[in-house]
Protein backbone atom coordinates (compact mmCIF):
# COMPACT_ATOMS: atom_id res chain seq x y z
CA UNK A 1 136.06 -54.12 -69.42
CA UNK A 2 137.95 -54.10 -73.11
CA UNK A 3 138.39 -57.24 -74.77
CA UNK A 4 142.32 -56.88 -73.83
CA UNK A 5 141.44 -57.47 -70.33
CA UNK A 6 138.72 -59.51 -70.79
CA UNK A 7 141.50 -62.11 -72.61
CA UNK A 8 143.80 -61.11 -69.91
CA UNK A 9 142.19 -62.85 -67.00
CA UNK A 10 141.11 -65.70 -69.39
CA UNK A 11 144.85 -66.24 -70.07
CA UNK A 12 145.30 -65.88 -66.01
CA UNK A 13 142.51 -68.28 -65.28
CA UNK A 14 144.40 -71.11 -67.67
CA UNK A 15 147.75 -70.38 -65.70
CA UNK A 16 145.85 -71.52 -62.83
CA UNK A 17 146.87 -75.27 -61.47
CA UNK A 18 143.98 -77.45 -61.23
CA UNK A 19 143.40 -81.22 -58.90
CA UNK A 20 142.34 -84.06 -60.59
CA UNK A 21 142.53 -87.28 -58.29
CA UNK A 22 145.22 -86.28 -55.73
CA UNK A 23 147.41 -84.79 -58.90
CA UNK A 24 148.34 -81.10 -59.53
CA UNK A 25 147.46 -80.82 -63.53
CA UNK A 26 149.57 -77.56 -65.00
CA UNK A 27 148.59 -75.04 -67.77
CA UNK A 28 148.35 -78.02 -70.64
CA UNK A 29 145.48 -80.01 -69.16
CA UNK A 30 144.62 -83.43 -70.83
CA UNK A 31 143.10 -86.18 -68.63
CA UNK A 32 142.79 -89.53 -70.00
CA UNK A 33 140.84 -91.88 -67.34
CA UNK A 34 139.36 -95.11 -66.77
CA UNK A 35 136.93 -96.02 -63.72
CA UNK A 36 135.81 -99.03 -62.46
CA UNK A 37 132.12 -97.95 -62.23
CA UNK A 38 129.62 -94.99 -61.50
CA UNK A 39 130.72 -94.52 -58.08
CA UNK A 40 134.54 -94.48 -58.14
CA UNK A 41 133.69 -92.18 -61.79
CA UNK A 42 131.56 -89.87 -59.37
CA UNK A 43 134.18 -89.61 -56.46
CA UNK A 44 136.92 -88.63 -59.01
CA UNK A 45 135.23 -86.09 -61.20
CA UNK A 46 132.84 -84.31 -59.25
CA UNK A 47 135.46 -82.25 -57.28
CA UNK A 48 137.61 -81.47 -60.43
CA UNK A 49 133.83 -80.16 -62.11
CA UNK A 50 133.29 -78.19 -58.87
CA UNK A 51 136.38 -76.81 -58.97
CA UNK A 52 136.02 -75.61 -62.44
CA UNK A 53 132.33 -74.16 -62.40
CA UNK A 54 134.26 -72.19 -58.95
CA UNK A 55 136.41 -70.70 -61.03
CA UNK A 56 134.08 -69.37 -63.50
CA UNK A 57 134.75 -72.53 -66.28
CA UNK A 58 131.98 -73.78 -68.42
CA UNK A 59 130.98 -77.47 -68.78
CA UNK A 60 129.00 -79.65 -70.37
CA UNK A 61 127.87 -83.05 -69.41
CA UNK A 62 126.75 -85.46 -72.78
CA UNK A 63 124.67 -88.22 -71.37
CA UNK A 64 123.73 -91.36 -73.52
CA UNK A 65 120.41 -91.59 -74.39
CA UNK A 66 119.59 -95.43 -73.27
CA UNK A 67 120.88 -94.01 -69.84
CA UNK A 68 118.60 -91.09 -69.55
C-alpha cells in the first residue's frame, strides 16, 4: 500500500458516522460531557471507545495518579 492509499482510507475512516450516547456524531467530532459519577461515565463511553478501537482508531486513557 502507497501512502496515497494509505491516507485514502484514513480520510474514509473520518467520513464514517460515529454513536455517542444515543446521538449520531458526523465527520467534525467534538464531545463535551459531564457525568454524574463512574458508573453513568462507564455506561456512556465504553461503547463509543469500543466502537473506535473496532474501527481500527487509537486511544489513550490518562488516569490520575491519586486514583491509580
Amino acid at each position: 500500500m502507497n501512502p496515497t492509499q494509505d491516507n485514502t482510507k484514513s480520510c474514509e475512516k473520518e467520513n464514517q458516522p460515529m454513536r455517542l450516547a444515543n446521538a449520531t456524531l458526523g465527520q467534525h467530532r467534538h464531545v463535551c460531557a459531564f457525568f454524574n459519577g463512574a458508573k453513568e461515565e462507564y455506561r456512556v463511553l465504553l461503547p463509543f471507545v469500543k466502537e473506535g478501537l473496532a474501527r481500527g482508531e487509537k486511544a489513550f486513557h490518562i488516569v490520575d495518579p491519586k486514583l491509580r
